[in-house]
N, C-alpha and C. Protein backbone atom coordinates (compact mmCIF):
# COMPACT_ATOMS: atom_id res chain seq x y z
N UNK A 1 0.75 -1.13 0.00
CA UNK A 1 0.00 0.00 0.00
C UNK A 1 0.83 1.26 0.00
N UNK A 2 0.60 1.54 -0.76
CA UNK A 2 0.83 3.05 -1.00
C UNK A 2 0.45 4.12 -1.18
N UNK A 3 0.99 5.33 -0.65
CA UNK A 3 0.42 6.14 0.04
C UNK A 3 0.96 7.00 -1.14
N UNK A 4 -0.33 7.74 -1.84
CA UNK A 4 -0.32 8.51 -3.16
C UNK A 4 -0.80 10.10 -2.78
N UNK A 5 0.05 10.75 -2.70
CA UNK A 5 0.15 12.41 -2.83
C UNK A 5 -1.35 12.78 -3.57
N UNK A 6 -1.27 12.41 -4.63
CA UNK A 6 -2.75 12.88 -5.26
C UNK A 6 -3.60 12.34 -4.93
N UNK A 7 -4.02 11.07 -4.33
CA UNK A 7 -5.06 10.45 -3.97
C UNK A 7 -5.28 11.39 -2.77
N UNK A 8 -3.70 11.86 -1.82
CA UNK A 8 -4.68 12.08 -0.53
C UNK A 8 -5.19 13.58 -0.61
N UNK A 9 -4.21 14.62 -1.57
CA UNK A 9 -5.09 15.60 -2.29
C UNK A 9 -6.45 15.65 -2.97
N UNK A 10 -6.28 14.17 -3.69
CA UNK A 10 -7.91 14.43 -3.73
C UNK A 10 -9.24 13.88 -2.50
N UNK A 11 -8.44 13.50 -1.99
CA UNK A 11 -9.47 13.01 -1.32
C UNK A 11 -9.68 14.62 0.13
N UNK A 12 -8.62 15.02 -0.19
CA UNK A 12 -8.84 16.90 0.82
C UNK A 12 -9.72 17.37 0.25
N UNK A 13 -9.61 17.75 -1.01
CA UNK A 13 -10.46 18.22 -2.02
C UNK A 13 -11.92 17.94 -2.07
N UNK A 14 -12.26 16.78 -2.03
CA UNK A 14 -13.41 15.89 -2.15
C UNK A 14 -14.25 15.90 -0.82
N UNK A 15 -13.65 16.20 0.34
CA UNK A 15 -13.71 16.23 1.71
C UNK A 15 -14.45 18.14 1.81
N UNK A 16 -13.39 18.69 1.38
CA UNK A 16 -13.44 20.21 1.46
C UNK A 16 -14.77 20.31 0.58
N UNK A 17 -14.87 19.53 -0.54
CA UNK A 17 -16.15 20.15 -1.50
C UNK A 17 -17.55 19.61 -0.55
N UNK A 18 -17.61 18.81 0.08
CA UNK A 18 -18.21 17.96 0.90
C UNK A 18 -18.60 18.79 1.82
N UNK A 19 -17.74 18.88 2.89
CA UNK A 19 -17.84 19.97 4.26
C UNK A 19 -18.70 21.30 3.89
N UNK A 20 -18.14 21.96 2.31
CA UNK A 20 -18.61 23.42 1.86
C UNK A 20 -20.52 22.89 1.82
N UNK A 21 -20.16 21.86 1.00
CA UNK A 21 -21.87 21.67 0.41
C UNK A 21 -22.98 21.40 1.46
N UNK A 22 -22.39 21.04 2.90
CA UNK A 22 -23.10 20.38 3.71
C UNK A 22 -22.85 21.52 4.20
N UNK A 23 -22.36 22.41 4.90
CA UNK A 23 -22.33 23.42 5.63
C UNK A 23 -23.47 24.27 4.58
N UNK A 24 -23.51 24.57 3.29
CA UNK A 24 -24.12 25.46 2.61
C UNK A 24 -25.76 24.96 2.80
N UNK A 25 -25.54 23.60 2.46
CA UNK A 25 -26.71 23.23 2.24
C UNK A 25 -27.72 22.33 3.99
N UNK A 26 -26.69 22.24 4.69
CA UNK A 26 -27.33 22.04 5.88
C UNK A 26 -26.94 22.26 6.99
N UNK A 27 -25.95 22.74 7.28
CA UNK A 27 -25.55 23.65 8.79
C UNK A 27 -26.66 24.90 8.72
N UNK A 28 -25.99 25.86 7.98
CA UNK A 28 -26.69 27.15 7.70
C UNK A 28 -28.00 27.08 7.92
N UNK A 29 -28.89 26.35 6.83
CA UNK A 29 -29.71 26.28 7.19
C UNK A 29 -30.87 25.66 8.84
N UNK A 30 -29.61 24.97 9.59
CA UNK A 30 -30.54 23.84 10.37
C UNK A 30 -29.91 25.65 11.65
N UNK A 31 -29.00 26.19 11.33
CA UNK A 31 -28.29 27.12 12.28
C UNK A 31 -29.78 28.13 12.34
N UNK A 32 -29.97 28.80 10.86
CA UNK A 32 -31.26 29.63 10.81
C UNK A 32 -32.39 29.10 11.12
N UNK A 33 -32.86 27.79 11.40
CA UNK A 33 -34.45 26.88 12.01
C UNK A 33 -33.51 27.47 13.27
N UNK A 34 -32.62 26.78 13.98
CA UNK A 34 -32.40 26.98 15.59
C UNK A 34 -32.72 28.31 15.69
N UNK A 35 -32.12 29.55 15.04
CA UNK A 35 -32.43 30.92 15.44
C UNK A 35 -33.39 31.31 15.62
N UNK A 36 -33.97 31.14 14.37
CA UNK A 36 -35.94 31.56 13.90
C UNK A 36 -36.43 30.41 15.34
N UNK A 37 -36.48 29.43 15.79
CA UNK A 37 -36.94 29.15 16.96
C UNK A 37 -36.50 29.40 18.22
N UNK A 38 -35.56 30.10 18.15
CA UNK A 38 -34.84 30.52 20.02
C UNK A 38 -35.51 32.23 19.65
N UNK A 39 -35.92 32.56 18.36
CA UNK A 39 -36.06 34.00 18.23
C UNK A 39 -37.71 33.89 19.30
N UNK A 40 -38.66 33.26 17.87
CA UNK A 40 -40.03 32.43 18.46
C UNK A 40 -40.17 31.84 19.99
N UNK A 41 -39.53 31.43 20.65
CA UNK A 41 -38.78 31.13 21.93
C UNK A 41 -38.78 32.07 23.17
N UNK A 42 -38.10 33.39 22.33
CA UNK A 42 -37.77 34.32 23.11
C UNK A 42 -39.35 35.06 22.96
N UNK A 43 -39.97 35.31 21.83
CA UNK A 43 -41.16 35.88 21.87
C UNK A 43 -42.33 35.42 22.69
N UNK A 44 -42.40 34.55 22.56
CA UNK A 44 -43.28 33.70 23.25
C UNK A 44 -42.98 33.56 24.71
N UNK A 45 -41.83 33.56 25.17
CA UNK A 45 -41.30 34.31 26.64
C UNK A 45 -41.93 35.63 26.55
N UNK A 46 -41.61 36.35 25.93
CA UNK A 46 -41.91 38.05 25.93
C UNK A 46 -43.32 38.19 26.42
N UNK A 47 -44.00 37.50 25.36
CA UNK A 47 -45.61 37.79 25.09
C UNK A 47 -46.36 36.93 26.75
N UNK A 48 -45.76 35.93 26.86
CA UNK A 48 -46.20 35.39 28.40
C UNK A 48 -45.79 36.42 29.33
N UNK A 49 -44.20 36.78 29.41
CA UNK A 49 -44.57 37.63 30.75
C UNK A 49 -45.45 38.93 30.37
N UNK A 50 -45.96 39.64 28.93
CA UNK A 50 -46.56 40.48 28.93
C UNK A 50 -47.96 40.08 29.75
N UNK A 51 -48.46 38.41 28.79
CA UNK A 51 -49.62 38.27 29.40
C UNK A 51 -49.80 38.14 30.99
N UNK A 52 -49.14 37.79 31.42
CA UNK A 52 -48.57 37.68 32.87
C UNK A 52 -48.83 38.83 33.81
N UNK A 53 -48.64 39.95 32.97
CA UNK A 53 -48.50 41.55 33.27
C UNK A 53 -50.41 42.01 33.22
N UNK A 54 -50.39 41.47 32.10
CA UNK A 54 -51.83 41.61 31.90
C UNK A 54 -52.81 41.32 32.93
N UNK A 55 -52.76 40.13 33.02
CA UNK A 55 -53.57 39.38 34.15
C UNK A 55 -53.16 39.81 35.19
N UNK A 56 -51.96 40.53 35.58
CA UNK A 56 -52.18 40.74 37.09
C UNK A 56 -53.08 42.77 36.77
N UNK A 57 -52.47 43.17 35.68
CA UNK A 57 -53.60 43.75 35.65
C UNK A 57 -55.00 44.21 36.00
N UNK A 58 -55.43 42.85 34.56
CA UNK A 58 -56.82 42.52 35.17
C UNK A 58 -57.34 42.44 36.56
N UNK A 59 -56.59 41.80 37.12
CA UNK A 59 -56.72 41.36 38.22
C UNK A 59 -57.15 42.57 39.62
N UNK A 60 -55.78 43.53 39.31
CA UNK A 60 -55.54 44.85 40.09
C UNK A 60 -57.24 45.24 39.52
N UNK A 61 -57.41 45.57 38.76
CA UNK A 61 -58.39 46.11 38.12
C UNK A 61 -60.18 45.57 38.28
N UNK A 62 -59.95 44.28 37.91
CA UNK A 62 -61.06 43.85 38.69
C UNK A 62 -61.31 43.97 40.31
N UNK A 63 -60.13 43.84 40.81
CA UNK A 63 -60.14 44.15 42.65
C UNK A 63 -60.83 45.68 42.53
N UNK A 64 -60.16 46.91 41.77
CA UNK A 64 -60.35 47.78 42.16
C UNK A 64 -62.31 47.86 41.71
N UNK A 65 -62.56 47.43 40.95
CA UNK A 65 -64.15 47.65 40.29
C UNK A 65 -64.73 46.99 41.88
N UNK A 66 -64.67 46.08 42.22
CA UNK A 66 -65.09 45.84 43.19
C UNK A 66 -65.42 45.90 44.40
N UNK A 67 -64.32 46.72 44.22
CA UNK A 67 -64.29 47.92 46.06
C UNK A 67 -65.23 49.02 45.88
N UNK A 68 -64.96 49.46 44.37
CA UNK A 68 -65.84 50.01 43.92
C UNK A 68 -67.27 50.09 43.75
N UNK A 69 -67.73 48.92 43.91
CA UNK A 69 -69.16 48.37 43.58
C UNK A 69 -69.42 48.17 44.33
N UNK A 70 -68.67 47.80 45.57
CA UNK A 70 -69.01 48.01 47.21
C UNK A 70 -69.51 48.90 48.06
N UNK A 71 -68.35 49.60 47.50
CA UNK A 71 -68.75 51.25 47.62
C UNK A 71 -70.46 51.68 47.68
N UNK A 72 -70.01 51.51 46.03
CA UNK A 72 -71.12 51.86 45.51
C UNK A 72 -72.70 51.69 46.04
N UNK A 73 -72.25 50.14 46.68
CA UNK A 73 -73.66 49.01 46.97
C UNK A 73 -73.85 49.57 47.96
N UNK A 74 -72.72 49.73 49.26
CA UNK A 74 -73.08 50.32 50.55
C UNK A 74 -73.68 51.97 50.82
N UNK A 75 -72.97 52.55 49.84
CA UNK A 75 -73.65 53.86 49.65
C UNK A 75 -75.27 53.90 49.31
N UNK A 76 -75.91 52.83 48.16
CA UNK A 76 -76.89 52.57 47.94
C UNK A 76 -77.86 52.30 48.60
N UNK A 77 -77.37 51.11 49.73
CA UNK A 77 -77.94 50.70 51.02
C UNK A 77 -78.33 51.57 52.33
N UNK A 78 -77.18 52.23 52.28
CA UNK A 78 -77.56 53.57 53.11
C UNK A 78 -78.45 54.06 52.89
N UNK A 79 -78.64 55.00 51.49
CA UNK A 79 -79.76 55.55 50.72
C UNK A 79 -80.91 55.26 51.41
N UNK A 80 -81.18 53.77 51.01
CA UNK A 80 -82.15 52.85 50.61
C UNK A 80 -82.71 53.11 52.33
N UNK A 81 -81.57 52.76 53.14
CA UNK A 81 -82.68 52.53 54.15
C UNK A 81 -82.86 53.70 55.11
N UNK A 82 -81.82 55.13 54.71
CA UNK A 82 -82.11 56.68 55.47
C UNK A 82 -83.82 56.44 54.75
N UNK A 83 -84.27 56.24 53.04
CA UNK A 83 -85.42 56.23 53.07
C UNK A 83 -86.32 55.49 53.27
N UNK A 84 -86.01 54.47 53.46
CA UNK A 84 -87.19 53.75 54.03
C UNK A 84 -87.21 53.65 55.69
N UNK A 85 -86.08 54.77 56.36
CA UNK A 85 -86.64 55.31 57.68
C UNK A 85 -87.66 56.55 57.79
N UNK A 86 -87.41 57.51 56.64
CA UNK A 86 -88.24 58.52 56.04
C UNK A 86 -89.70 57.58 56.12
N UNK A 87 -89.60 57.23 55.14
CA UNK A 87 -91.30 56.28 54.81
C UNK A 87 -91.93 56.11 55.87
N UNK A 88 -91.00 55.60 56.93
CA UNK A 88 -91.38 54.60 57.99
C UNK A 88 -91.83 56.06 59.15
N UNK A 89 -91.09 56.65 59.56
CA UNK A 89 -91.71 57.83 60.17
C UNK A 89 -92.69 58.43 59.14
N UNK A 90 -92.69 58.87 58.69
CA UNK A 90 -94.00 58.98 57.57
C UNK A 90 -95.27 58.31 57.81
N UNK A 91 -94.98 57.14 57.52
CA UNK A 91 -96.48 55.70 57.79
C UNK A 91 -96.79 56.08 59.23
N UNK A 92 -96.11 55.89 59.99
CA UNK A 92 -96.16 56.18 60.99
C UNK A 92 -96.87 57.48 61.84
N UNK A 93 -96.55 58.29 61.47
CA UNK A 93 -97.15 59.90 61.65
C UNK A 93 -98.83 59.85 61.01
N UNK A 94 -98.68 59.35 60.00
CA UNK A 94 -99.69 59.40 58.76
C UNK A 94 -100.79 58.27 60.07
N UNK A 95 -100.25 57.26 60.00
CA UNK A 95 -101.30 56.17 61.21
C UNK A 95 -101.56 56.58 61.79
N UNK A 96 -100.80 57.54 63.13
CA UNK A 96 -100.89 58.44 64.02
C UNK A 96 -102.72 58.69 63.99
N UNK A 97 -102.28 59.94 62.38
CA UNK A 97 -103.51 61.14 62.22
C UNK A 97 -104.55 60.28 62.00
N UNK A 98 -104.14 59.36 61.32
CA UNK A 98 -105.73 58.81 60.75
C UNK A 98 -106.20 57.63 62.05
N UNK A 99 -105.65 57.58 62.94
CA UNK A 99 -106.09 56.38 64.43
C UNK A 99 -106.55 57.67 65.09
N UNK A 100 -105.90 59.30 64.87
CA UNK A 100 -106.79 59.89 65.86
C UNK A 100 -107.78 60.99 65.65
N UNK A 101 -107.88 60.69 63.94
CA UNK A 101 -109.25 61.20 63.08
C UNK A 101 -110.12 60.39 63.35
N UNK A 102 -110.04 58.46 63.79
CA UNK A 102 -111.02 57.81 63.85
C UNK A 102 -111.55 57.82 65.19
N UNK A 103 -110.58 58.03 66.23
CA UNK A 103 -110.97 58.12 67.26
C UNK A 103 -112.12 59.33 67.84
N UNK A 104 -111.82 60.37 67.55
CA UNK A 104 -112.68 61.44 67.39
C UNK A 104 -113.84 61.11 66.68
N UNK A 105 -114.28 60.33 65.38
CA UNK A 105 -115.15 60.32 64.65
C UNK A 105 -116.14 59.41 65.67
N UNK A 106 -115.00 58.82 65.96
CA UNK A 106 -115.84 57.13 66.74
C UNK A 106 -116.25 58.13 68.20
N UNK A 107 -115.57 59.22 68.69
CA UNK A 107 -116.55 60.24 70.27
C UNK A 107 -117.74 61.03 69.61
N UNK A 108 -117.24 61.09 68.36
CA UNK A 108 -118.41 62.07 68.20
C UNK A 108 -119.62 61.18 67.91
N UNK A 109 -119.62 60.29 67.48
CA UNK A 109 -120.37 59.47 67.62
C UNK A 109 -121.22 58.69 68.03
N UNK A 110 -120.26 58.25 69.18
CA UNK A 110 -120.09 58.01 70.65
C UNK A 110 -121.26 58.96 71.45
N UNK A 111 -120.73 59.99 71.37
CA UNK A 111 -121.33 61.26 71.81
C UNK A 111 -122.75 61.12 71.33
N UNK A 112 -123.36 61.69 69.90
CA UNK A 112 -124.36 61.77 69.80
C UNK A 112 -125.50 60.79 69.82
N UNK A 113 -124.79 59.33 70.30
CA UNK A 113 -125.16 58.36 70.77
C UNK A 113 -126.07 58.56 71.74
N UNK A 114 -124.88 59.05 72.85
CA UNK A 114 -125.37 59.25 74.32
C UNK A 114 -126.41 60.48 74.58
N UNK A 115 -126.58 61.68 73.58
CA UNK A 115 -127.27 62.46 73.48
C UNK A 115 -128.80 61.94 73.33
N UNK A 116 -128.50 60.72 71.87
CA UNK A 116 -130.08 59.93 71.53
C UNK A 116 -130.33 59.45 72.91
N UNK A 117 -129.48 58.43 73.65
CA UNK A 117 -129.64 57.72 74.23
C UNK A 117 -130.83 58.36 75.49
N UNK A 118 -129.65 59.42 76.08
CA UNK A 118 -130.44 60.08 77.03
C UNK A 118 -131.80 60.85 76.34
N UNK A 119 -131.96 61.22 75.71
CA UNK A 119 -133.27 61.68 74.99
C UNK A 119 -134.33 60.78 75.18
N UNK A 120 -134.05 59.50 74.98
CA UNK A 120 -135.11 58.57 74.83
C UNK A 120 -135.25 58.16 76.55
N UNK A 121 -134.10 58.21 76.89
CA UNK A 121 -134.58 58.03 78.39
C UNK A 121 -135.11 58.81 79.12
N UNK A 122 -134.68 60.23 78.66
CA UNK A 122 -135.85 61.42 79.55
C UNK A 122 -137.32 60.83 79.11
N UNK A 123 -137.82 60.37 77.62
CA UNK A 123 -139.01 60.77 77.08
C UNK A 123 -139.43 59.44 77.53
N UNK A 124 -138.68 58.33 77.89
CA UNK A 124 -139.62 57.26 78.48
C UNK A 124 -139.59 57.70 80.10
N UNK A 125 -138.40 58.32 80.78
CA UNK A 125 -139.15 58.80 82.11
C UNK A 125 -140.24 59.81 82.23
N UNK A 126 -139.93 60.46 80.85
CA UNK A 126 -141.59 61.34 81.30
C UNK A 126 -142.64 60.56 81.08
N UNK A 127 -142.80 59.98 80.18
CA UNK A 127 -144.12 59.15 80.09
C UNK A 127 -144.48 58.22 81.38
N UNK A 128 -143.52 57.99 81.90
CA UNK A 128 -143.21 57.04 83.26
C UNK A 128 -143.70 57.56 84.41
N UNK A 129 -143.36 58.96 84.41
CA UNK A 129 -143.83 59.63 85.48
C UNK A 129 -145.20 60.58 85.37
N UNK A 130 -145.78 60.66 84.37
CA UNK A 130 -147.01 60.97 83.38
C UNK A 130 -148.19 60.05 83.97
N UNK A 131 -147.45 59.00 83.69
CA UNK A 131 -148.16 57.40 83.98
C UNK A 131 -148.60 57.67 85.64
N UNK A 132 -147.39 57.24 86.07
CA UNK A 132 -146.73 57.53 88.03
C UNK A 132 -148.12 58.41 88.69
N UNK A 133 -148.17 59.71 87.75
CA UNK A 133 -148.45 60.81 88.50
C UNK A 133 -150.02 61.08 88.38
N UNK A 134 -150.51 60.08 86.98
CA UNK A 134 -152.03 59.96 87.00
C UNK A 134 -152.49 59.18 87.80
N UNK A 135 -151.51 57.80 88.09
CA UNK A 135 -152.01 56.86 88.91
C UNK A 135 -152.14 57.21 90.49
N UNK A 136 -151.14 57.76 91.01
CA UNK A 136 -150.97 58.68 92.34
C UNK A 136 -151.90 59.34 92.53
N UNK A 137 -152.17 60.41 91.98
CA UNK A 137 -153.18 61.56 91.76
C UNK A 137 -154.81 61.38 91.43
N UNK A 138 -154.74 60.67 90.60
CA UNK A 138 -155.77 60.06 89.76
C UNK A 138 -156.30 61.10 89.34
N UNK A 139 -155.74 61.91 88.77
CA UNK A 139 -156.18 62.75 87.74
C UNK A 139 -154.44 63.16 87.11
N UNK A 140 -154.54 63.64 85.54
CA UNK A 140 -153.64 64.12 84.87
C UNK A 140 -153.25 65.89 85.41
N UNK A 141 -152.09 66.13 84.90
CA UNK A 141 -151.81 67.53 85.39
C UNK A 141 -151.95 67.87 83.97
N UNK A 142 -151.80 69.28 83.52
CA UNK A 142 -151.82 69.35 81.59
C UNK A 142 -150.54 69.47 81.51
N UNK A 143 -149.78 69.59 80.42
CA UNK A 143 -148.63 69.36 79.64
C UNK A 143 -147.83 70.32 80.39
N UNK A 144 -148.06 71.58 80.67
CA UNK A 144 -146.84 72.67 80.99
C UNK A 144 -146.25 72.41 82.27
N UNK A 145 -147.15 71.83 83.52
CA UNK A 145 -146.82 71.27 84.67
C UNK A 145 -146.26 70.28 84.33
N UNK A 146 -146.56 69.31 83.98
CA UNK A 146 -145.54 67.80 83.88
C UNK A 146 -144.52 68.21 82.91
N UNK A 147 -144.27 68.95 82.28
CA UNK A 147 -143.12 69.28 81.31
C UNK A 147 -142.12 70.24 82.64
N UNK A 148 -142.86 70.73 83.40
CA UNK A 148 -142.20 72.02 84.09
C UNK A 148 -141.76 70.84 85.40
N UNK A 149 -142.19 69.99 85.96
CA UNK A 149 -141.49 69.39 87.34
C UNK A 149 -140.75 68.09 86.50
N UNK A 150 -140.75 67.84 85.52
CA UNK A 150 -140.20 66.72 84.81
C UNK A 150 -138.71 67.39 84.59
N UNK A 151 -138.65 68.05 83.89
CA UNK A 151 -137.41 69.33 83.70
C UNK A 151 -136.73 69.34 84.91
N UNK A 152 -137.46 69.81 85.95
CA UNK A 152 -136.36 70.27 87.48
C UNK A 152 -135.71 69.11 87.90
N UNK A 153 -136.72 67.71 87.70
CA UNK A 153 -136.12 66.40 88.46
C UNK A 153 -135.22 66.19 87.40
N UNK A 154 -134.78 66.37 85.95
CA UNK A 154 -134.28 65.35 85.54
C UNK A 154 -132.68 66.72 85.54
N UNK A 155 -133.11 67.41 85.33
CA UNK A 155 -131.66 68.70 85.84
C UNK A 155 -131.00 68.49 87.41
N UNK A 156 -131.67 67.92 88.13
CA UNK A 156 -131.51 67.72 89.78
C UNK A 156 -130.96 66.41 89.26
N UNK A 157 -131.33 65.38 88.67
CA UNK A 157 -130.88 64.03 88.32
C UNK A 157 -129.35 63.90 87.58
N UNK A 158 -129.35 64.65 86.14
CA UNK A 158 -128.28 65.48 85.79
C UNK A 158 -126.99 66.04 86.63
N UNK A 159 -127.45 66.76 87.52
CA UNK A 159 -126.63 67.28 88.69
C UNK A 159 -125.85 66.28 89.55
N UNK A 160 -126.93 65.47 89.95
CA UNK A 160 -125.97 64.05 90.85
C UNK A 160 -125.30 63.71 90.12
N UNK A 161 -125.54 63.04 88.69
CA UNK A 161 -124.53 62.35 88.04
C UNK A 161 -123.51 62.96 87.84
């Protein structure tokens, strides 16, 4: 075996055209996929911690709507029930007048009740004592006398009570 100068030149040669074509045709290229994906890589890092940023965002943001709406609700509630203490003294006052419009309606009532009442009881004690005073007597007195001592007893009667 022998060891040939041009064989091992060509075989440098053949090696070198080799290395060029594979580096041209597939280093380079497999070098630019690795880049374009550590680039994609890095973006996709980027865009997460943006979203990351986002959501705590949101987050800050939804908390704050909520304190807000709390706010809001408790302020509302207040409202709600300063007026429906309004109302309520209101109903109240309003019941008052109208329990002591009925009450009055129901004396006066009451009242001219006791006015009939006693009316009918003078006019059955006069007839009573009309009666009384023919039977006693046995004779009638006329109207202006029994109207005139009927009057004094039932004003003297009046008086006791």
């Amino acid at each position: 075996m022998e060891i040939l100068v041009s064989n091992i030149i060509f075989q440098i040669i053949n090696f070198g055209v080799v290395l060029a074509a594979l580096t041209y045709l597939l280093y380079k290229p497999i070098l630019k996929v690795f880049e374009e994906r550590s680039k994609r890589i890095e973006e996709g890092q980027k865009a997460a911690v943006s979203a990351i940023e986002q959501q705590e965002g949101i987050a800050l943001l939804k908390e704050q709507t909520q304190q807000k709406l709390k706010k809001e609700s408790a302020k509302v509630l207040g409202e709600a029930q300063e007026e429906a203490l309004i109302e309520r003294k209101q109903i109240i006052v309003q019941a008052k007048q109208d329990a002591e419009a009925e009450i009055e309606a129901i004396k006066v009532k009451l009242e001219a009740e006791y006015q009939q009442k006693l009316k009918d009881l003078n006019r059955q004690l006069v007839d009573m004592v009309l009666v009384t005073t023919e039977k006693v007597l046995g004779s009638s007195l006329d109207k202006k006398q029994h109207a005139g001592l009927i009057e004094k007893e039932l004003q003297a009667l009046q008086k006791a009570l």
